[in-house]
Structures are given as C-alpha cells and as structure tokens.
N, C-alpha and C. Protein backbone atom coordinates (compact mmCIF):
# COMPACT_ATOMS: atom_id res chain seq x y z
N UNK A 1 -28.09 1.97 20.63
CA UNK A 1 -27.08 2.94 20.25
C UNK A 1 -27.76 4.01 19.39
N UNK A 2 -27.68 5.37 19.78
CA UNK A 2 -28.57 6.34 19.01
C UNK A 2 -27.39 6.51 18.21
N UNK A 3 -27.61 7.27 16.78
CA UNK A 3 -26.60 8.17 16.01
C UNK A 3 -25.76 8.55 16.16
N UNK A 4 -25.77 9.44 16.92
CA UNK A 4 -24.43 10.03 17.82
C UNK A 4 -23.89 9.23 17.68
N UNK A 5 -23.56 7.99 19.09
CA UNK A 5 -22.25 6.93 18.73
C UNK A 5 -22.37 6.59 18.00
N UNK A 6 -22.60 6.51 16.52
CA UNK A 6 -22.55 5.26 15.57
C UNK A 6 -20.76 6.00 14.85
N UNK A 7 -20.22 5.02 14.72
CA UNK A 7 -18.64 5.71 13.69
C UNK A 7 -18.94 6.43 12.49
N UNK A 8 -18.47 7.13 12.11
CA UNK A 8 -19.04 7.89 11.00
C UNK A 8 -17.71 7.29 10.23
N UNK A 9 -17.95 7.02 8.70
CA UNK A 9 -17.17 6.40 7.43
C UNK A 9 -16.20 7.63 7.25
N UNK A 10 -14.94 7.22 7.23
CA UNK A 10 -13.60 8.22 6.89
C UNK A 10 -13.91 7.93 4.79
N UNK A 11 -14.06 8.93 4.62
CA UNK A 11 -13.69 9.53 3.66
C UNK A 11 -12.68 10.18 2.80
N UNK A 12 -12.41 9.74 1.54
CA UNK A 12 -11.10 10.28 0.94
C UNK A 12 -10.94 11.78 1.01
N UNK A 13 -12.08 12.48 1.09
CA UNK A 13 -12.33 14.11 1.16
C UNK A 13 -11.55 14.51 2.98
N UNK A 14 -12.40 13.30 3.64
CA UNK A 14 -12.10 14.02 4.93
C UNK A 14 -10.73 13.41 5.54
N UNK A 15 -10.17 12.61 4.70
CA UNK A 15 -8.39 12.68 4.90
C UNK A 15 -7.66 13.52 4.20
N UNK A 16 -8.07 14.01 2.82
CA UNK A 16 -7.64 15.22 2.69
C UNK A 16 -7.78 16.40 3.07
N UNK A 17 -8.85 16.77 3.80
CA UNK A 17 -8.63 18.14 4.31
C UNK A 17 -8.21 18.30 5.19
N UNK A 18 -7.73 17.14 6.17
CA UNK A 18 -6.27 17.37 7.04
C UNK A 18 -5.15 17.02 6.97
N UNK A 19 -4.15 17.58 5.30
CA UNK A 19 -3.04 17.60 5.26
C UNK A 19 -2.81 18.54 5.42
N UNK A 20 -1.09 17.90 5.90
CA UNK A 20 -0.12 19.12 6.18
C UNK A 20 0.68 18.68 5.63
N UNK A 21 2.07 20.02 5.26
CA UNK A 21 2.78 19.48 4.58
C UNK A 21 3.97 19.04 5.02
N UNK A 22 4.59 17.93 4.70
CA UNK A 22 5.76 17.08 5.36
C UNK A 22 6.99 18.00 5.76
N UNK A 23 7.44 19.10 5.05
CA UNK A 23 8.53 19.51 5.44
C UNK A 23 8.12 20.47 6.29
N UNK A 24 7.28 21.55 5.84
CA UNK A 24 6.73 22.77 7.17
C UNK A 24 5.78 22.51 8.06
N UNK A 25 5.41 21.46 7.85
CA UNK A 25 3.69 21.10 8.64
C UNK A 25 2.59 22.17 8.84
N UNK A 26 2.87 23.36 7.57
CA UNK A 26 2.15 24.02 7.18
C UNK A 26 0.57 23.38 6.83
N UNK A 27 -0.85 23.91 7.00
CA UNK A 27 -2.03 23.01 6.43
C UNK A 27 -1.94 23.53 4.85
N UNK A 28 -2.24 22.92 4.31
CA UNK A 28 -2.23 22.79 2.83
C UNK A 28 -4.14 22.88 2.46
N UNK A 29 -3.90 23.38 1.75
CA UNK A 29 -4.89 23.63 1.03
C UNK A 29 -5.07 22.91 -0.10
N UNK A 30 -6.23 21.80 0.28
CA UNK A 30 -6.52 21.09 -0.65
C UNK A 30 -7.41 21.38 -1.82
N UNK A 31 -8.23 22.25 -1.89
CA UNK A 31 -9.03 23.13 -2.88
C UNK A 31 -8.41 22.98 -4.53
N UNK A 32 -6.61 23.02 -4.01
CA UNK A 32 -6.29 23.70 -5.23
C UNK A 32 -5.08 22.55 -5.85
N UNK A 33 -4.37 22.52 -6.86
CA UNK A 33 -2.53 21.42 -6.64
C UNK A 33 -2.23 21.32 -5.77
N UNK A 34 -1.44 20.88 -5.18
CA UNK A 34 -0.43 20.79 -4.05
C UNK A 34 1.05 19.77 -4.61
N UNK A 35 1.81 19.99 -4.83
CA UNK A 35 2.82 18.92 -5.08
C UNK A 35 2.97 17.73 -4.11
N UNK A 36 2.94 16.49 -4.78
CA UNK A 36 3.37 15.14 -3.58
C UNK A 36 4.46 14.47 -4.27
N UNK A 37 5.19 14.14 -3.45
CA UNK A 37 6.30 12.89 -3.42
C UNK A 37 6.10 11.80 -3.09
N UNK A 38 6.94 10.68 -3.68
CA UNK A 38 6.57 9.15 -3.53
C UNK A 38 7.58 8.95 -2.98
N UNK A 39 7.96 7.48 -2.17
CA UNK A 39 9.00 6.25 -2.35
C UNK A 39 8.10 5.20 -1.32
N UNK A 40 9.01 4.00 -1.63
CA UNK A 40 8.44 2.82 -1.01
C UNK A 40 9.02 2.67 0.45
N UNK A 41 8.11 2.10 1.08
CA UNK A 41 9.04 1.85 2.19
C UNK A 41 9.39 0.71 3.08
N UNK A 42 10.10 0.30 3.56
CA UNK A 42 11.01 -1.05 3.56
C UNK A 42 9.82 -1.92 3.31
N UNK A 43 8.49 -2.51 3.58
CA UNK A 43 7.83 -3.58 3.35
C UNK A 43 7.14 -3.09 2.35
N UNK A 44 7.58 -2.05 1.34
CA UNK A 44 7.30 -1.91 -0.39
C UNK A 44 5.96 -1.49 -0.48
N UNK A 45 5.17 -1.02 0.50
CA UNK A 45 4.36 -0.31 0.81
C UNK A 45 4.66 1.42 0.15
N UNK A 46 3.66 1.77 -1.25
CA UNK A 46 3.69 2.98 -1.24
C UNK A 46 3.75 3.89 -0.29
N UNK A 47 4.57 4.84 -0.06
CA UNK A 47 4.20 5.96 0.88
C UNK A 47 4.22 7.64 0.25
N UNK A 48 3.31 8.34 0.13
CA UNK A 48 3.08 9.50 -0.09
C UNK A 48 2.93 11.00 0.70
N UNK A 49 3.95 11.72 -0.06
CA UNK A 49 4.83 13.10 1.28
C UNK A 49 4.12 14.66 0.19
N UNK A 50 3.10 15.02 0.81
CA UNK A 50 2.51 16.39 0.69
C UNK A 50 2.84 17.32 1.15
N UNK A 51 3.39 18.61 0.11
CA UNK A 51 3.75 19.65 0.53
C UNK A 51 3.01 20.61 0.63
N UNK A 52 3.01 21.86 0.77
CA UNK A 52 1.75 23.27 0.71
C UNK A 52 2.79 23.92 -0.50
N UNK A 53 3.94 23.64 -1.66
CA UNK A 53 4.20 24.03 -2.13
C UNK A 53 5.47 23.61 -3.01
N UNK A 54 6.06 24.20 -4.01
CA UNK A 54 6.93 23.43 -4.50
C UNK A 54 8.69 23.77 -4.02
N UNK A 55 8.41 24.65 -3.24
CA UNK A 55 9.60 25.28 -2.53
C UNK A 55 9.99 24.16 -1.57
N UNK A 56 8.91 24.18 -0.58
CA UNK A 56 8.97 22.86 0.52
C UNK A 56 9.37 21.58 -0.31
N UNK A 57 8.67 21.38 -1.25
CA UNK A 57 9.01 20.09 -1.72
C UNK A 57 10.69 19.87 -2.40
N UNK A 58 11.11 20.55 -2.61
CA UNK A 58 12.73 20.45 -2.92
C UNK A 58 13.89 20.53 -2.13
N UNK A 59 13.23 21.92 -0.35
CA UNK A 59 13.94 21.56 0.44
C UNK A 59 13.95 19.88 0.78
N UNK A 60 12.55 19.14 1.07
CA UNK A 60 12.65 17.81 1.54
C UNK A 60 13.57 16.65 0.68
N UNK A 61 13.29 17.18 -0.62
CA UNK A 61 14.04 16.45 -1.69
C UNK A 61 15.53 16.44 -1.92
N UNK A 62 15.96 17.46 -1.72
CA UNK A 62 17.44 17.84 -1.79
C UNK A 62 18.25 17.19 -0.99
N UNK A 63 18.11 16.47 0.27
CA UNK A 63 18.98 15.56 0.80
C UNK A 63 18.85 14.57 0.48
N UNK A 64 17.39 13.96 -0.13
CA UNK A 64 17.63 12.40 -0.88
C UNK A 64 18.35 12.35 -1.90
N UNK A 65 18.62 13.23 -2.47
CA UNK A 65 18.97 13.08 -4.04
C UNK A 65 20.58 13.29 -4.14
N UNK A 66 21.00 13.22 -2.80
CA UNK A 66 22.52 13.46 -2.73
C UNK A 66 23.18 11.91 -2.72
C-alpha cells in the first residue's frame, strides 16, 4: 500500500473547517466566534448546533423556547 491509500487522521481542525450553519447552511467561518447551541439527545448524547451568526442562532432557538 503506497501513501496515497493510507487513511489520513480526521482532525479537530479539519471537522471544523467544514461547518455550516444549522439554520442557513451558510459555511461559517471558523477563523473567528461563531455562536453554538447545545441539547441532549434522546440517548443523552451531547449534541452541538453551529451557526455563521447570532441572528441564525435565535431564529433556530425561538421555536424551542416556546
């Protein structure tokens, strides 16, 4: 097996530089903040919701909180 095929290691860098954000699926720019949201989900497993902003993040929020 030369290099080429070998799997290359996922990285915390290289899962972040392909977010998008949950409500626009806008790409987000990880460089800089970005606002995230939490909740658990049914098997209590953290789950984490990235926005490209804090606008997006309140539309998504505003129907949970009703």
């Amino acid at each position: 097996m030369d290099s080429d095929d070998e799997p290359q290691p996922t990285t915390h860098t290289s899962q972040i530089s392909a977010e998008r954000c949950t409500q626009c699926n806008a790409p987000i720019d990880t460089g800089t903040w970005y606002p995230v949201s939490k909740d658990r989900a049914d098997d209590g497993s953290l789950e984490l919701y990235p926005f490209c902003g804090e606008e997006c993040q309140q539309s998504w929020l505003e129907p949970r909180s009703e």
